[in-house]
N, C-alpha and C. Protein backbone atom coordinates (compact mmCIF):
# COMPACT_ATOMS: atom_id res chain seq x y z
N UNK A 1 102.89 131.76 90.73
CA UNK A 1 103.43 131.25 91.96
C UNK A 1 104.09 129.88 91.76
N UNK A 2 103.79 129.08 91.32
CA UNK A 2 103.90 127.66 90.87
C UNK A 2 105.52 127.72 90.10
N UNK A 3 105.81 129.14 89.31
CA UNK A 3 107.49 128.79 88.90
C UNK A 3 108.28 129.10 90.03
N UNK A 4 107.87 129.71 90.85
CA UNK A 4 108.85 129.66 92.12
C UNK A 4 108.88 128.56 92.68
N UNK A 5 108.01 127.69 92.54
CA UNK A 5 108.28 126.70 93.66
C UNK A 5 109.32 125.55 92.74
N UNK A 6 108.79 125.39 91.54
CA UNK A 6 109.88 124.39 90.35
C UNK A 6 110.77 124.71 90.76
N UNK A 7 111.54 125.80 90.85
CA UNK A 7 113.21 125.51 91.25
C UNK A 7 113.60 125.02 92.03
N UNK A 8 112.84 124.78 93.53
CA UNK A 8 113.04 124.55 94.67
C UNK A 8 112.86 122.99 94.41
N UNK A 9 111.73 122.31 93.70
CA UNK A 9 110.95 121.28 94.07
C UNK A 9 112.26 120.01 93.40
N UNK A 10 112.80 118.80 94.36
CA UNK A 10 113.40 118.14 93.90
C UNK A 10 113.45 117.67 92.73
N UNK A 11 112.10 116.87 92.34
CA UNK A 11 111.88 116.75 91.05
C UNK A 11 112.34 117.30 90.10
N UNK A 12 112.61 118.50 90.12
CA UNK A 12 113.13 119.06 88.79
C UNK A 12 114.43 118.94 88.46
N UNK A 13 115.46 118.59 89.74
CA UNK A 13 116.77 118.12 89.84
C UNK A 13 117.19 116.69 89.66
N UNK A 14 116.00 115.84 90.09
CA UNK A 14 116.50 114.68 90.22
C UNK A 14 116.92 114.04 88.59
N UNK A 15 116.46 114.10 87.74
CA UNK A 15 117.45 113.26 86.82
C UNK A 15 118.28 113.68 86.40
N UNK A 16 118.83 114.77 87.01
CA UNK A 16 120.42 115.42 86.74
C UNK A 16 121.20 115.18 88.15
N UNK A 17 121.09 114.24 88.92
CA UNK A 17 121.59 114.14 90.29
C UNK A 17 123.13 114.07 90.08
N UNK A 18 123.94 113.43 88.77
CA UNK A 18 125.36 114.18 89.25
C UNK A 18 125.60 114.83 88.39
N UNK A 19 126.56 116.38 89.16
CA UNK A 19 126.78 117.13 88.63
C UNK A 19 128.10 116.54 87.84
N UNK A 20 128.44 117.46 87.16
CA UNK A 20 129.54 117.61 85.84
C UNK A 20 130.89 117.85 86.86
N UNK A 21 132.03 117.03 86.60
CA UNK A 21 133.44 117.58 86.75
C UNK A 21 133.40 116.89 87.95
N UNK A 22 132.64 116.29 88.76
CA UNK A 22 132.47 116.30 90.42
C UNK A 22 132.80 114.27 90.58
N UNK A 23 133.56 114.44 91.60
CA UNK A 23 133.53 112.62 92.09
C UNK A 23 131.71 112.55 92.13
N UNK A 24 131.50 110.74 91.52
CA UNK A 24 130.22 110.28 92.27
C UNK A 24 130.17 110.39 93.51
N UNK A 25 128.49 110.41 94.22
CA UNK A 25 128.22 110.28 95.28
C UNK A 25 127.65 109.32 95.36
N UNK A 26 127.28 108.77 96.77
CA UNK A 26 126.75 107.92 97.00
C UNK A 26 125.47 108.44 97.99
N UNK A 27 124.23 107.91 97.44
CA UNK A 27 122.97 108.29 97.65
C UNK A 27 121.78 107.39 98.26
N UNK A 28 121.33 107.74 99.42
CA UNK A 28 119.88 106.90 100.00
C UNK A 28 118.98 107.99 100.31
N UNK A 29 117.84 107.58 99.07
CA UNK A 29 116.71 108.33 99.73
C UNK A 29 115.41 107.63 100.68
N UNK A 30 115.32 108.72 101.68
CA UNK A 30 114.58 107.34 102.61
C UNK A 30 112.93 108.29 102.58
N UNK A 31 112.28 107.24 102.66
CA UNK A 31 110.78 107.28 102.23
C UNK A 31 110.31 106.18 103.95
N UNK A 32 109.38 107.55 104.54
CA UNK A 32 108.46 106.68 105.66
C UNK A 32 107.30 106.68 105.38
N UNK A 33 106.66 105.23 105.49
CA UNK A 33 105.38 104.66 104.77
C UNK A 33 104.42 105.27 106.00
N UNK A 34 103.51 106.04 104.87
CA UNK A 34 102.12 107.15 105.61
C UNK A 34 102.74 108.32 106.16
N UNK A 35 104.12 108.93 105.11
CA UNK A 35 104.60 109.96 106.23
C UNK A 35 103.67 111.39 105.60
N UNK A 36 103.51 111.96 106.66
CA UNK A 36 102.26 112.83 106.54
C UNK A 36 102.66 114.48 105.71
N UNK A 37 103.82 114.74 105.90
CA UNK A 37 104.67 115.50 105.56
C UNK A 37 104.80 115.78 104.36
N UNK A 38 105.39 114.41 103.55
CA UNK A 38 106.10 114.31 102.47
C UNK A 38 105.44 113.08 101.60
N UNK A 39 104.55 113.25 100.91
CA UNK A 39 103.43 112.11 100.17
C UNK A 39 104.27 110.75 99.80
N UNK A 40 103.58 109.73 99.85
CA UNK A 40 104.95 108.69 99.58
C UNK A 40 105.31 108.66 97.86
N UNK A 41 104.08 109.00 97.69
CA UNK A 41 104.11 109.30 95.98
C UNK A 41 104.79 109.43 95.49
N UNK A 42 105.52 110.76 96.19
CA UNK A 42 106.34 112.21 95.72
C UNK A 42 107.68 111.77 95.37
N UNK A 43 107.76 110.59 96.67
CA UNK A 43 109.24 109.85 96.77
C UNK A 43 109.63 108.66 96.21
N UNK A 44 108.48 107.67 96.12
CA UNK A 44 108.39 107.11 94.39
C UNK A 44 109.03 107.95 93.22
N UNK A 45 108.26 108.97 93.12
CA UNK A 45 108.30 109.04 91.76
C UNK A 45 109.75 109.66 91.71
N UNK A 46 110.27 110.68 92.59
CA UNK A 46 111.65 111.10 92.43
C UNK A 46 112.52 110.48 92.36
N UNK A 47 112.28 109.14 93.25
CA UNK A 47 113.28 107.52 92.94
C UNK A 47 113.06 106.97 91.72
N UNK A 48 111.59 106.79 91.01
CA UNK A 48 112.09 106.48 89.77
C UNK A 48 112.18 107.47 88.57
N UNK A 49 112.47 108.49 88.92
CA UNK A 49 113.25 109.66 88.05
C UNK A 49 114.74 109.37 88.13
N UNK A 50 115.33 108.95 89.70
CA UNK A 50 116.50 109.07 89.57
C UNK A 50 117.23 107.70 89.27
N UNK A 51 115.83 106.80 88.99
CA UNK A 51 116.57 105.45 88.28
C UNK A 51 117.15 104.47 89.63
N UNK A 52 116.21 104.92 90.82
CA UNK A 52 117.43 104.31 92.04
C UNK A 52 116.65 103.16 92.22
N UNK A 53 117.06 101.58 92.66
CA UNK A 53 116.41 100.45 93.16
C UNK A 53 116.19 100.95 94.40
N UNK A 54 115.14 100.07 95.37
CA UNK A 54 114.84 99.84 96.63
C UNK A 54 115.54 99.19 97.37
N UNK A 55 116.17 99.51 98.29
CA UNK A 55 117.32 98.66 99.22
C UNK A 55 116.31 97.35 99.94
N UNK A 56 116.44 96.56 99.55
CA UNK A 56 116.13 95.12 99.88
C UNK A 56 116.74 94.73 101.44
N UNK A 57 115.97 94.20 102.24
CA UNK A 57 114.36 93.62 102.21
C UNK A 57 113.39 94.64 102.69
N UNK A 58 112.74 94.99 101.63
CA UNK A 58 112.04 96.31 101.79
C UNK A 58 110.58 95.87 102.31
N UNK A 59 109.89 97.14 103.04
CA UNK A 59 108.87 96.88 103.65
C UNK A 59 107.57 96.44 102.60
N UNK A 60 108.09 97.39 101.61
CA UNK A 60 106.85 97.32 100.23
C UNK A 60 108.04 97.38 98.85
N UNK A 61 107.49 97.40 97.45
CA UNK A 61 108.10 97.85 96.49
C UNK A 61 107.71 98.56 95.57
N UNK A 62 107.65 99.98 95.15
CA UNK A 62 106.91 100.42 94.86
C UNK A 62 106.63 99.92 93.24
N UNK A 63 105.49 100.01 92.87
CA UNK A 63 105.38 100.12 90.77
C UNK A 63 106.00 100.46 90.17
N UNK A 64 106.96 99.57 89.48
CA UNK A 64 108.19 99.94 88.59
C UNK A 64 109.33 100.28 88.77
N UNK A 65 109.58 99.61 90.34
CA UNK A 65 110.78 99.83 90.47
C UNK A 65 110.94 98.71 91.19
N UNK A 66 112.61 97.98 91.38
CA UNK A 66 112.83 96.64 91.81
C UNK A 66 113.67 96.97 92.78
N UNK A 67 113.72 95.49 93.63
CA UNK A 67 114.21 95.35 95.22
C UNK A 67 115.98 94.95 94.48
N UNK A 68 116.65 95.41 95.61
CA UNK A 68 118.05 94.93 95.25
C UNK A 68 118.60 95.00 96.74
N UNK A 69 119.40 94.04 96.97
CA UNK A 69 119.51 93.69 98.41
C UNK A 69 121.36 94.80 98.70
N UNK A 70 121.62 94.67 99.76
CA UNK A 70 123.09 95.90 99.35
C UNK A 70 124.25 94.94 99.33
N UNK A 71 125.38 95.63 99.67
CA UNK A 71 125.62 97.41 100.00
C UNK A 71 125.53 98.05 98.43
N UNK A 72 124.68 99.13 98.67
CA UNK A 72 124.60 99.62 96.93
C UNK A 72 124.85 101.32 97.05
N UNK A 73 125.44 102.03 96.41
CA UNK A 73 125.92 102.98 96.38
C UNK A 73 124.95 104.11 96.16
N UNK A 74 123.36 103.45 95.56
CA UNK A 74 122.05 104.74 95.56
C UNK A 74 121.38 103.83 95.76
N UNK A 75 120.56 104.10 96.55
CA UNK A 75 119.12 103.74 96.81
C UNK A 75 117.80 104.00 97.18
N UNK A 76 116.65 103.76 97.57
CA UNK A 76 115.45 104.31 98.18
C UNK A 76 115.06 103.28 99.11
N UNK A 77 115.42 103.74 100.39
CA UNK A 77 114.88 102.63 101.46
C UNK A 77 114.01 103.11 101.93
N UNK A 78 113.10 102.04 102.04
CA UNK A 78 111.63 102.27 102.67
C UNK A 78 111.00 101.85 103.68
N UNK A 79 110.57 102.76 105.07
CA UNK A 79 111.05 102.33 106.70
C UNK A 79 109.21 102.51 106.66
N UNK A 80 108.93 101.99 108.13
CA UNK A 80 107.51 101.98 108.32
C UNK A 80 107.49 101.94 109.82
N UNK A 81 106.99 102.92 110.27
CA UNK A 81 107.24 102.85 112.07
C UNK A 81 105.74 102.50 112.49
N UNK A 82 104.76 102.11 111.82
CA UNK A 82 103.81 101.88 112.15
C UNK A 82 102.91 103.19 113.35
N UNK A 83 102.65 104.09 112.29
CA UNK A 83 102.33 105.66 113.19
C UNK A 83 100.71 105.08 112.90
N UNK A 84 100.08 106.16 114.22
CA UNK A 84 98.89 105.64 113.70
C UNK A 84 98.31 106.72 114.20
N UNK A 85 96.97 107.54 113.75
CA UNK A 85 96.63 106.81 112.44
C UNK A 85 97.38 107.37 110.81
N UNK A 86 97.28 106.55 109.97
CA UNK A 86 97.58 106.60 108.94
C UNK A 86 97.29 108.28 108.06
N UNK A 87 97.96 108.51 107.10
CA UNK A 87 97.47 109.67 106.34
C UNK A 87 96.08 109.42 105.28
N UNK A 88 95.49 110.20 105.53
CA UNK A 88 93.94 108.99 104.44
C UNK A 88 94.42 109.69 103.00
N UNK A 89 94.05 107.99 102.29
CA UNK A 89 94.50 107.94 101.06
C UNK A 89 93.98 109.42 99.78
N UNK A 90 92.97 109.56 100.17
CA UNK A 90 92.26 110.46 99.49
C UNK A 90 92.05 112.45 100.31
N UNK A 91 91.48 112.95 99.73
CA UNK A 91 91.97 114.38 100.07
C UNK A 91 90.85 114.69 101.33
N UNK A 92 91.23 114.48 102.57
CA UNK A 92 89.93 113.98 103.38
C UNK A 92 90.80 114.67 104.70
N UNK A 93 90.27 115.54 105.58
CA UNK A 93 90.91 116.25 106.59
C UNK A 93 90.98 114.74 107.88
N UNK A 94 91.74 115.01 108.97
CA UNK A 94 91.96 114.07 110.25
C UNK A 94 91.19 114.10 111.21
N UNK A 95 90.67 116.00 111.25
CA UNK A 95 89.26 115.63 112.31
C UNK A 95 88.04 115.30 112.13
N UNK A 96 87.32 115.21 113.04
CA UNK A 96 86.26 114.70 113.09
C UNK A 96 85.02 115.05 113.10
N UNK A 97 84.18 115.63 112.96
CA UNK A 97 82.99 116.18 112.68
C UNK A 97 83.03 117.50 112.54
């Protein structure tokens, strides 16, 4: 089951993000802090697969990757709407008893 999902799963695309023969694009991937959906992890790590800085003045920065203020042509901006409550850090369900 797990090779079906590799093709689909960004990761496996992202350090080939431009294709061959094709104009550059210009790229923002946006990452919401505690989004419940989409692990923030996930979007780290595909940003630093794809080598992209953090659009500056960012809410956080993630490990190993640096702030760069714009206009920049790829980036990973990182928004925080303050949802509450939070996603718990560890593998732990939302209800309650």
């Amino acid at each position: 089951m797990q090779t079906d999902w590799d093709r689909v799963d960004p990761i496996t695309t992202a350090g080939g993000a431009a294709v061959p023969r094709t104009p550059s694009k210009q790229l923002l991937l946006m990452e919401a802090r505690g989004d419940s959906q989409v692990a923030n992890v996930a979007t780290e790590i595909e940003a630093l697969t794809m080598g992209l800085p953090v659009l500056a003045p960012a809410v956080a920065v993630p490990w190993g990757m640096t702030a760069q203020a714009g206009p920049l042509t790829r980036a990973l901006a990182i928004y925080d709407e303050h949802l509450l409550p939070t996603p718990p850090l560890t593998n732990t369900s939302l209800r309650r008893g």
